[in-house]
PDB file of N, CA and C in Angstrom:
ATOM      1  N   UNK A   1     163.241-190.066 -41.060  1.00  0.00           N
ATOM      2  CA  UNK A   1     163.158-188.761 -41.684  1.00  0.00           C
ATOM      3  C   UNK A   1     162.150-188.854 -42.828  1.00  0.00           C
ATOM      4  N   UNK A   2     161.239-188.105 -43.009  1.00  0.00           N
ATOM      5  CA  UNK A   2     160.243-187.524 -43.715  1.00  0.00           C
ATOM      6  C   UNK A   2     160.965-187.451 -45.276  1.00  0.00           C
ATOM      7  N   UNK A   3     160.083-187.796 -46.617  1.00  0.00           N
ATOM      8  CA  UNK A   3     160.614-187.875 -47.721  1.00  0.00           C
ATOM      9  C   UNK A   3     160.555-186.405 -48.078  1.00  0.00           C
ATOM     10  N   UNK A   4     159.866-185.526 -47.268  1.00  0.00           N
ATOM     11  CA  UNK A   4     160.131-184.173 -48.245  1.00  0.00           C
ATOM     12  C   UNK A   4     161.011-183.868 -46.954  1.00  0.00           C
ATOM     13  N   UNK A   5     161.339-184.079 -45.985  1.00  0.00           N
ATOM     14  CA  UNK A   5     162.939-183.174 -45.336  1.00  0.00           C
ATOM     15  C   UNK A   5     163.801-183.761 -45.890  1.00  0.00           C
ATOM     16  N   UNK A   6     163.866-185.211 -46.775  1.00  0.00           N
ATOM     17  CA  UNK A   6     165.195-185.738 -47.545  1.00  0.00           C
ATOM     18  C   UNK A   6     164.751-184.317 -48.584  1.00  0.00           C
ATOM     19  N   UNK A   7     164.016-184.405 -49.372  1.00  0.00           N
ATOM     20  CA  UNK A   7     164.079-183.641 -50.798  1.00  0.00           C
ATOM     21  C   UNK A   7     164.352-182.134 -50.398  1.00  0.00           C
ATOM     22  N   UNK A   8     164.169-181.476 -49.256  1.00  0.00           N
ATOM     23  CA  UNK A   8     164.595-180.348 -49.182  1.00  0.00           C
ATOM     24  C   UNK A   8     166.366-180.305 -48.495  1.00  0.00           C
ATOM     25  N   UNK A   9     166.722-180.768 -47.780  1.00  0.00           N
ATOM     26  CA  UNK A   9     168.345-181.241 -47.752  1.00  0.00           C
ATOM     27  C   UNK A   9     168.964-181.287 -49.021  1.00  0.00           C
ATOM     28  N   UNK A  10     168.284-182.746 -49.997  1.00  0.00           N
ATOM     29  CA  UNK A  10     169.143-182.420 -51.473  1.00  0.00           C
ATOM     30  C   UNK A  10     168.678-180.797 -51.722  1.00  0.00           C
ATOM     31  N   UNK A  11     167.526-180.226 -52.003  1.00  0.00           N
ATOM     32  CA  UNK A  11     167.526-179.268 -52.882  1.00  0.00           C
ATOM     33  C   UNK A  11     168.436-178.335 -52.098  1.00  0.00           C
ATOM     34  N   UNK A  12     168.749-178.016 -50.900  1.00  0.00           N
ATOM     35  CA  UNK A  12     169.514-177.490 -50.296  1.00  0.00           C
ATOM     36  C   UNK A  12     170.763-177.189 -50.360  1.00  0.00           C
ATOM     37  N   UNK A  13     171.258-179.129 -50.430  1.00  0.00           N
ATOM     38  CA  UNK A  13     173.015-179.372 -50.741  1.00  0.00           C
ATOM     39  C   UNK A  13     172.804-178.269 -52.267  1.00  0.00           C
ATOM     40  N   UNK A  14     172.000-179.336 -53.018  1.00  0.00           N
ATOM     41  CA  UNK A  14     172.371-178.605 -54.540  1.00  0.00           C
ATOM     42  C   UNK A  14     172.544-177.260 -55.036  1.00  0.00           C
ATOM     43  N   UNK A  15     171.597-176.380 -53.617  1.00  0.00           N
ATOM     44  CA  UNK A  15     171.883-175.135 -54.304  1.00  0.00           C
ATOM     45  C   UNK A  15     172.697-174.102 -53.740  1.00  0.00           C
ATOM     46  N   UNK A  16     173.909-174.708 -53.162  1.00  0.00           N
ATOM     47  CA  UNK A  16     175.346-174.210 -52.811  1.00  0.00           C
ATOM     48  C   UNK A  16     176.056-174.034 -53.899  1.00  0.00           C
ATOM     49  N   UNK A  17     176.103-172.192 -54.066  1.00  0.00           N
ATOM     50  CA  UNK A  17     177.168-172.080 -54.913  1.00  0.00           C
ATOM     51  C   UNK A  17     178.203-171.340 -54.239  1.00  0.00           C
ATOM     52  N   UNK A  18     178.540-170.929 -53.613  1.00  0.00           N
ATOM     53  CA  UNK A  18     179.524-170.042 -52.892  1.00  0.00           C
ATOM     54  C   UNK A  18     180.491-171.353 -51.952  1.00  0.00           C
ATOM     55  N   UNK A  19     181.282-170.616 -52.678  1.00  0.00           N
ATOM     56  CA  UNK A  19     182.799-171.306 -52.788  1.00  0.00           C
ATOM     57  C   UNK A  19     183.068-171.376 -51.169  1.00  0.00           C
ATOM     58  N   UNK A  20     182.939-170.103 -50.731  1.00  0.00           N
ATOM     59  CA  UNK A  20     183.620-170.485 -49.109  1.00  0.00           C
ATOM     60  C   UNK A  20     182.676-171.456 -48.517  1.00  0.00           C
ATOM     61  N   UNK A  21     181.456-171.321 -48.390  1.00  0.00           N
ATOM     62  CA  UNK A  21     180.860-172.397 -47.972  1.00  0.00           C
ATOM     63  C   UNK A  21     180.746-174.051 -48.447  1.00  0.00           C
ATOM     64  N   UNK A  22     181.141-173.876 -49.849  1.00  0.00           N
ATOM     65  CA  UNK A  22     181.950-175.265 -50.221  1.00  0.00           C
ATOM     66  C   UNK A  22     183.238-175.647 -49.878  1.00  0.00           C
ATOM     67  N   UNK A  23     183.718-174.736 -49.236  1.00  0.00           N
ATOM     68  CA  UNK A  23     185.146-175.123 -48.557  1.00  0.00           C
ATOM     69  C   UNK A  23     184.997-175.597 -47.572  1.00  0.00           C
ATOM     70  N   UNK A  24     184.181-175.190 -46.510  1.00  0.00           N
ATOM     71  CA  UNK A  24     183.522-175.516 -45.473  1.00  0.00           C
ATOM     72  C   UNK A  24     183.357-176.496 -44.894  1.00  0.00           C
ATOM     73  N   UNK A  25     182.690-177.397 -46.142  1.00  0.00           N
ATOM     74  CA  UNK A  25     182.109-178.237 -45.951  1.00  0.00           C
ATOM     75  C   UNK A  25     183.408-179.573 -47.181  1.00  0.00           C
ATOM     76  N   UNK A  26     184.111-178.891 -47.453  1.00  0.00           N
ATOM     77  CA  UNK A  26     185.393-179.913 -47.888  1.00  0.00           C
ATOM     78  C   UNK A  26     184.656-180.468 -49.362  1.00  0.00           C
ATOM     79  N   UNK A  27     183.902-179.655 -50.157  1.00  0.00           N
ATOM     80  CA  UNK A  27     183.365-180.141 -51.239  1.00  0.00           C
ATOM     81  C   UNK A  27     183.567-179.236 -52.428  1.00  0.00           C
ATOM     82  N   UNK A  28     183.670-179.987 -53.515  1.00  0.00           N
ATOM     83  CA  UNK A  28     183.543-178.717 -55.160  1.00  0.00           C
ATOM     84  C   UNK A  28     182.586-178.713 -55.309  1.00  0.00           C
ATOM     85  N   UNK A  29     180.997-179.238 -54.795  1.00  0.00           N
ATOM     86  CA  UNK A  29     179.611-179.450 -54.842  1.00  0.00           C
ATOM     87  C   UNK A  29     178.657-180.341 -55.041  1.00  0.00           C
ATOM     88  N   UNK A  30     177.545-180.379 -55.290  1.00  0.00           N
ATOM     89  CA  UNK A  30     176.886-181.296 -55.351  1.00  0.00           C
ATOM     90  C   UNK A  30     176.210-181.682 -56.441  1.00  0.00           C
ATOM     91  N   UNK A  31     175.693-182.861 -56.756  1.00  0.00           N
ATOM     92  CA  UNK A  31     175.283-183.389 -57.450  1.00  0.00           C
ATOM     93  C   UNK A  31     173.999-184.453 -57.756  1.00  0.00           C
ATOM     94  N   UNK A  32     173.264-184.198 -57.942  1.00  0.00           N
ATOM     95  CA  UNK A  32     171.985-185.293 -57.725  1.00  0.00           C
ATOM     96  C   UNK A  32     172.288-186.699 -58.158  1.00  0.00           C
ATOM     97  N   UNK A  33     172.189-187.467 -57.555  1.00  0.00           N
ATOM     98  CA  UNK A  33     173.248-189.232 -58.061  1.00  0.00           C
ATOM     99  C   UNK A  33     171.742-189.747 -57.305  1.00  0.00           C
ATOM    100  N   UNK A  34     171.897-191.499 -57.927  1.00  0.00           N
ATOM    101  CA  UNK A  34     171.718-192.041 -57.094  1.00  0.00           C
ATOM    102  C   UNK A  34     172.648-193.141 -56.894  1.00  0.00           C
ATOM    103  N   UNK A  35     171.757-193.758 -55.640  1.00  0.00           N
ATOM    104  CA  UNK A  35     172.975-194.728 -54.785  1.00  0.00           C
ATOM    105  C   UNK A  35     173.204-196.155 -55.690  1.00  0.00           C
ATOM    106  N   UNK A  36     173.024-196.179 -56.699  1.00  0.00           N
ATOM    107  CA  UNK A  36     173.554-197.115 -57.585  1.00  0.00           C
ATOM    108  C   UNK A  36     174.550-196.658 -58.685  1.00  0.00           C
ATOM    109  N   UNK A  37     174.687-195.454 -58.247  1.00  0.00           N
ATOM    110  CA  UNK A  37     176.099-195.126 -58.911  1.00  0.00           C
ATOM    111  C   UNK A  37     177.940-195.733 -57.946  1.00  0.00           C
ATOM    112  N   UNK A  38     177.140-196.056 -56.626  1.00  0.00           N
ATOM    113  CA  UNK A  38     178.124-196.238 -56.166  1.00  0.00           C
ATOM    114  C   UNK A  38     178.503-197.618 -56.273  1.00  0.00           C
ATOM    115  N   UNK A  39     177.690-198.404 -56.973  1.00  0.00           N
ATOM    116  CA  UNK A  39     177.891-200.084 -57.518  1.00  0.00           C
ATOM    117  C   UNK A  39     179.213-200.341 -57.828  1.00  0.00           C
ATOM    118  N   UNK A  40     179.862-199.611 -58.518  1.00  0.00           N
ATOM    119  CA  UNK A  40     181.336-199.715 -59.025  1.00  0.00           C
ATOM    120  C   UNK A  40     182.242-199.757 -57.995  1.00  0.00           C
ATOM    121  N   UNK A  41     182.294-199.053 -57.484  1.00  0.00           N
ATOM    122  CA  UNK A  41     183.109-198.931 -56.304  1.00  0.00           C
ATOM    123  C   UNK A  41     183.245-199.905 -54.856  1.00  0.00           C
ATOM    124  N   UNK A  42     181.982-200.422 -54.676  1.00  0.00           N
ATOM    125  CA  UNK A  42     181.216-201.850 -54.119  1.00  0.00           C
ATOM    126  C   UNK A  42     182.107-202.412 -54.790  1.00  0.00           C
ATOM    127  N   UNK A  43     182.069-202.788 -55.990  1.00  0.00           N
ATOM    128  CA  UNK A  43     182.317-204.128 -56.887  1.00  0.00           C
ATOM    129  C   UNK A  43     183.892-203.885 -56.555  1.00  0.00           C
ATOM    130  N   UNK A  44     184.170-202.862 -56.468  1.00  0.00           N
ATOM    131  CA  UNK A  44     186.109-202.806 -56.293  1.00  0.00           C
ATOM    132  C   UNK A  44     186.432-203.095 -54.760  1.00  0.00           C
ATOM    133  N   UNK A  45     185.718-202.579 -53.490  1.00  0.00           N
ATOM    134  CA  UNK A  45     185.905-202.859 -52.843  1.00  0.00           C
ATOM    135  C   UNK A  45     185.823-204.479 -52.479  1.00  0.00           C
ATOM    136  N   UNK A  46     184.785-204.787 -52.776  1.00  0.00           N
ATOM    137  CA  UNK A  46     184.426-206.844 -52.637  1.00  0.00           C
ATOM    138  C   UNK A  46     185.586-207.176 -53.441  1.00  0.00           C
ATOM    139  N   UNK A  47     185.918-207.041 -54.623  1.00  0.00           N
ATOM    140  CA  UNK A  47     187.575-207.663 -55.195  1.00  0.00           C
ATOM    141  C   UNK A  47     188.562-207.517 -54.173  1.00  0.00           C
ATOM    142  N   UNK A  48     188.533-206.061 -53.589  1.00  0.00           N
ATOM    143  CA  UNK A  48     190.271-206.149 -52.769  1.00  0.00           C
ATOM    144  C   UNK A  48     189.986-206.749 -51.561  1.00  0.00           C
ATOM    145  N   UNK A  49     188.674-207.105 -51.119  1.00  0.00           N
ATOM    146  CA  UNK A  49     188.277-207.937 -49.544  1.00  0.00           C
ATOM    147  C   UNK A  49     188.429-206.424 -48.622  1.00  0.00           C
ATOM    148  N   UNK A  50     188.191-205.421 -49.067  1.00  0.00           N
ATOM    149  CA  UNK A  50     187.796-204.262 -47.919  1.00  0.00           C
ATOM    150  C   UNK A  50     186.293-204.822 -47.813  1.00  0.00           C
ATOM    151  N   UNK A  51     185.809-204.448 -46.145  1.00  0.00           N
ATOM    152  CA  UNK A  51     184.124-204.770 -45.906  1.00  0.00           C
ATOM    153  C   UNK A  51     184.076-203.237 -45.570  1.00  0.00           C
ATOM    154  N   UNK A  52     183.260-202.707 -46.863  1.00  0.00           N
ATOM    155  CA  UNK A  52     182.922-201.158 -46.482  1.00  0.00           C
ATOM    156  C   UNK A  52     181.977-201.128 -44.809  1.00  0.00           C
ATOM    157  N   UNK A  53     180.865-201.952 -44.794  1.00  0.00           N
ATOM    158  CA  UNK A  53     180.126-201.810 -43.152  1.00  0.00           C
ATOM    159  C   UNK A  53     181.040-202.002 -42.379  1.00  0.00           C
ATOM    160  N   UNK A  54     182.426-202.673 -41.866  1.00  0.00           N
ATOM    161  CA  UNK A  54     183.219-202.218 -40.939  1.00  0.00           C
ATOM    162  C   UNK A  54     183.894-200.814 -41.247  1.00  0.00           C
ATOM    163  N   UNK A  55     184.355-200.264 -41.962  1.00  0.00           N
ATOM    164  CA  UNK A  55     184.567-198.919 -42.267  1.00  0.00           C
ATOM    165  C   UNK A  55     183.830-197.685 -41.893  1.00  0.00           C
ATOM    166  N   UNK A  56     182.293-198.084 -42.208  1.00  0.00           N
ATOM    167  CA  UNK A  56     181.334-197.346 -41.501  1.00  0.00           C
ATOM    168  C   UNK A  56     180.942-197.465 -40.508  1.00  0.00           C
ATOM    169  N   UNK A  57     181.440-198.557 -39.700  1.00  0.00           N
ATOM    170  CA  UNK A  57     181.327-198.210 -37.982  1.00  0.00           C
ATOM    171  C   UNK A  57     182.191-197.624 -37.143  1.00  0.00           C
TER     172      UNK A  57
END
């Protein structure tokens, strides 16, 4: 996938404000992150011995 069809998807997610369509989609909304916010959660999973890549298959 093309770096501007990623950047138009985020700008997309982000600019959902209507509630039913955030229901929809099982979310309170979005947020621009990046994927090193999810380091913490890595670091908790490797402590309890969950392997998130079997989870995601």
């Amino acid at each position: 996938m093309s770096q501007s069809d990623k950047d138009a998807i985020r700008a997309a997610l982000l600019d959902i404000k209507d509630k039913n369509a955030l229901n929809a989609l099982i979310a309170g909304g979005f947020i621009n992150d990046t994927d090193s916010s999810y380091n913490g959660l890595r670091d908790m999973a490797r402590t309890l011995g969950i392997d998130l890549k079997k989870l995601a298959s």
